[in-house]
N, C-alpha and C. Protein backbone atom coordinates (compact mmCIF):
# COMPACT_ATOMS: atom_id res chain seq x y z
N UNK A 1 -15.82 28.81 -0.92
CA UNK A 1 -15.05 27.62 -0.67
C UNK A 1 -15.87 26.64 0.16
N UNK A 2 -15.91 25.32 -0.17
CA UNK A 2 -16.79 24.55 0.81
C UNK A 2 -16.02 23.99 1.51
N UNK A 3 -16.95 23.82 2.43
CA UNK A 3 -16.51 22.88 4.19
C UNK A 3 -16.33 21.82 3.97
N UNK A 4 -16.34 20.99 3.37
CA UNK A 4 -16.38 19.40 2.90
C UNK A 4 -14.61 18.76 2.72
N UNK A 5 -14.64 18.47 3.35
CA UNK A 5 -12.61 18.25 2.59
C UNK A 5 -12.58 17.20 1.29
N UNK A 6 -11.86 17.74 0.52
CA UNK A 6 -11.65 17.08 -0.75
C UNK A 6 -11.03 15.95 -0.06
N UNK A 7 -11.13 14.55 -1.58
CA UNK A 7 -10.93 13.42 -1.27
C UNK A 7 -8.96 13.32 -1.10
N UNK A 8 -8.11 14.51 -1.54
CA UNK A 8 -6.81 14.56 -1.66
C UNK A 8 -6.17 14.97 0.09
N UNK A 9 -6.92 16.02 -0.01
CA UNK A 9 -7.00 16.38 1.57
C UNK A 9 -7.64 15.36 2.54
N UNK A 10 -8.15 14.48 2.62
CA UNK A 10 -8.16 13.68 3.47
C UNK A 10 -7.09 12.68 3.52
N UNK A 11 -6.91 12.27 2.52
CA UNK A 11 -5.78 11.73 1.69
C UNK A 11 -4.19 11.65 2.21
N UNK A 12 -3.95 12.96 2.87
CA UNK A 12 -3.14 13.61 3.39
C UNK A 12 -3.10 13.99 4.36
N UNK A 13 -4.05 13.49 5.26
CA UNK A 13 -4.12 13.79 7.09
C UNK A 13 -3.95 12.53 7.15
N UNK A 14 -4.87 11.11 6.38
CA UNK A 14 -4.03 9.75 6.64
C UNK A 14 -2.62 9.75 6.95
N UNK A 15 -2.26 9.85 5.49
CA UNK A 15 -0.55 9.38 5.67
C UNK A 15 0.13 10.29 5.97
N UNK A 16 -0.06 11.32 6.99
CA UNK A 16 0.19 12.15 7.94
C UNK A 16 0.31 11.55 9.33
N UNK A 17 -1.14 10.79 9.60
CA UNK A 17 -1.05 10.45 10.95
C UNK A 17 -0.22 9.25 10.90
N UNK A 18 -0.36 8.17 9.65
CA UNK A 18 0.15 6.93 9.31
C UNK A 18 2.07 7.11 9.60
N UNK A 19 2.40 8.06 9.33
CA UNK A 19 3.82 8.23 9.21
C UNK A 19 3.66 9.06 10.64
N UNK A 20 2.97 9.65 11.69
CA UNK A 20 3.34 9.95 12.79
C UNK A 20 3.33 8.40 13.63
N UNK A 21 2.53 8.00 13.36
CA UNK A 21 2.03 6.24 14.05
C UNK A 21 3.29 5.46 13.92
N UNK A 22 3.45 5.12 12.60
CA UNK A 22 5.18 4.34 12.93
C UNK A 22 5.98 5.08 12.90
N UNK A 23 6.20 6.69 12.92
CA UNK A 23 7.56 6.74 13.69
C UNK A 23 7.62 6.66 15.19
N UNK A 24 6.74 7.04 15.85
CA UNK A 24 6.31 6.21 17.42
C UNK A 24 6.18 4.87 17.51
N UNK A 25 6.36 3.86 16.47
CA UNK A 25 5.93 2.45 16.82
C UNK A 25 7.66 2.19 16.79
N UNK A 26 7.89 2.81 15.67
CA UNK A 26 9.66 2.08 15.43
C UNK A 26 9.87 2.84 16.76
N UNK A 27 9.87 3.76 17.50
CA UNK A 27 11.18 4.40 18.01
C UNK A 27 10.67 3.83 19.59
N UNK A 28 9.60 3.17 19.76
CA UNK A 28 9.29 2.78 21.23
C UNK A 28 10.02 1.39 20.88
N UNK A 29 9.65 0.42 19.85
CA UNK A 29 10.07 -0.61 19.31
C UNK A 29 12.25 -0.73 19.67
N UNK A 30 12.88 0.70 18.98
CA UNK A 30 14.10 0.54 19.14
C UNK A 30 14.47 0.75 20.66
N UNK A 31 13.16 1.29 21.32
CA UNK A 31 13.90 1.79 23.21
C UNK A 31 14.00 0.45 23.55
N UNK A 32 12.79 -0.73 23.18
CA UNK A 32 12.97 -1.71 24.12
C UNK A 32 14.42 -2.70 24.01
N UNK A 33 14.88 -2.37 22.63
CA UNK A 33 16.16 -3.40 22.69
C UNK A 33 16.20 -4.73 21.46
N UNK A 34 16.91 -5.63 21.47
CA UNK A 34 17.25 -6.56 20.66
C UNK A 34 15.49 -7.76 20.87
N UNK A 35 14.98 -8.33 22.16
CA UNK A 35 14.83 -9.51 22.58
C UNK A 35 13.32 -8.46 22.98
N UNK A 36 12.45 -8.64 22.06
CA UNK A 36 11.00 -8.13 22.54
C UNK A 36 10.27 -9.30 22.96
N UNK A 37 9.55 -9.55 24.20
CA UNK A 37 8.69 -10.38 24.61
C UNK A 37 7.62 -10.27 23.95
N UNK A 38 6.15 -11.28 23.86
CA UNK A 38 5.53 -11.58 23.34
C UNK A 38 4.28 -9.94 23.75
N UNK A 39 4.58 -10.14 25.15
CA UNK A 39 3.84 -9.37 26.30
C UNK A 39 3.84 -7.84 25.66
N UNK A 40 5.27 -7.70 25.72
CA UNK A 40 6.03 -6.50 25.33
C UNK A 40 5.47 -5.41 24.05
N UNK A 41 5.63 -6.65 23.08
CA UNK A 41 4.70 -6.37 21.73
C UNK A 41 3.70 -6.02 21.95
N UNK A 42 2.39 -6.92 22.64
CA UNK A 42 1.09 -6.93 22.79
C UNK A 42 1.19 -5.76 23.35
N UNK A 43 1.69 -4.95 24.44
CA UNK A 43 1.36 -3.95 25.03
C UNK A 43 1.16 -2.51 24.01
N UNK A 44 2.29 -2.65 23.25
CA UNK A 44 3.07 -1.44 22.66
C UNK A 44 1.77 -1.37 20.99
N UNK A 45 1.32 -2.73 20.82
CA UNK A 45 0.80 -3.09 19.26
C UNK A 45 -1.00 -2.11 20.55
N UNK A 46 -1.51 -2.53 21.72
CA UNK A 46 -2.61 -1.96 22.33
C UNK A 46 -2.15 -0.56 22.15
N UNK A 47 -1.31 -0.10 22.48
CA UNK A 47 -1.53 1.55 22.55
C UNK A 47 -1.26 2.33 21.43
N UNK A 48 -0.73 1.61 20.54
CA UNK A 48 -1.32 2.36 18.48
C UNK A 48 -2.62 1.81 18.61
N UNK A 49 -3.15 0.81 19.31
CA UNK A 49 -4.86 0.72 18.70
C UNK A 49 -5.65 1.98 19.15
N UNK A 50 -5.16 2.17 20.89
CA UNK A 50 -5.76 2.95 21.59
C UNK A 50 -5.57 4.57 20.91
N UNK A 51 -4.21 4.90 20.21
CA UNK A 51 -4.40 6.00 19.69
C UNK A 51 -4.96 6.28 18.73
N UNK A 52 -5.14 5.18 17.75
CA UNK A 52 -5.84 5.28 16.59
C UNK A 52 -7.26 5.66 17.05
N UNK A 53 -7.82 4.65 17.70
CA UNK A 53 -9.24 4.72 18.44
C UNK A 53 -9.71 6.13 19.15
N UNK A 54 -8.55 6.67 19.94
CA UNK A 54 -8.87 8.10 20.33
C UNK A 54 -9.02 9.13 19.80
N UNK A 55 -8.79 8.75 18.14
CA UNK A 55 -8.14 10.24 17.64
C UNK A 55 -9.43 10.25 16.48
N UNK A 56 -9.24 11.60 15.84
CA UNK A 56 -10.72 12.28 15.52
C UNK A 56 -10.79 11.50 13.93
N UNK A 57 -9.66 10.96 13.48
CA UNK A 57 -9.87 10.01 12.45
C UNK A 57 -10.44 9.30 12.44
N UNK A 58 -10.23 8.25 13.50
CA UNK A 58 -11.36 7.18 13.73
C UNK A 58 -13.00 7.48 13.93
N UNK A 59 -12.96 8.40 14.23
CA UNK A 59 -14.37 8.94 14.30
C UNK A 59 -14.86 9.30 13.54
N UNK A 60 -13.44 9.75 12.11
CA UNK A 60 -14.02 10.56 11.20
C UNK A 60 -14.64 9.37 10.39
N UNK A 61 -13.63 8.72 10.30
CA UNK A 61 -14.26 7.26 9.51
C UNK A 61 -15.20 6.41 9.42
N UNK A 62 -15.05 6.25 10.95
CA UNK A 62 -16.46 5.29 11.27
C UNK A 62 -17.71 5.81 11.36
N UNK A 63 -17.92 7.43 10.78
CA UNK A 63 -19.24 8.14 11.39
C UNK A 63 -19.81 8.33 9.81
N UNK A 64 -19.06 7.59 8.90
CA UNK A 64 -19.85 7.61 7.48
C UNK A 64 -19.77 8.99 7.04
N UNK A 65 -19.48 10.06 7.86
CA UNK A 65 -19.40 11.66 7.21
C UNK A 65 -18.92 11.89 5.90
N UNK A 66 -17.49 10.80 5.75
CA UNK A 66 -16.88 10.90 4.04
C UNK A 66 -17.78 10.81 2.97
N UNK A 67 -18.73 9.99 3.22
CA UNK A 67 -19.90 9.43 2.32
C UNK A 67 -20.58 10.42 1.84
């Protein structure tokens, strides 16, 4: 069996993490309420960047390894 992950299996840790990402975006989104500030947004839209950025996807991606 090879080490390499098929293109389906990667496929599927995306819209894995993609559907963990907005159900944390909607459900921080529904704590704050009706009337989101501009601020509010900006904060909440930084820390999906910051998780995206932390997590081993982004690394996996940007390190050309798929290639």
């Amino acid at each position: 069996m090879s080490s390499n992950p098929t293109g389906l299996q990667v496929y599927e840790v995306l819209c894995s993490f993609h559907d963990e990402l907005q159900t944390e975006l909607m459900s921080e989104l529904e704590a704050l309420g009706e009337l989101v500030s501009a601020d509010q947004l900006t904060e909440l839209l930084l820390g999906v960047y910051k998780k995206i950025e932390g997590s081993f996807l982004y690394k996996l991606i940007t390190s050309a390894v798929l290639m």
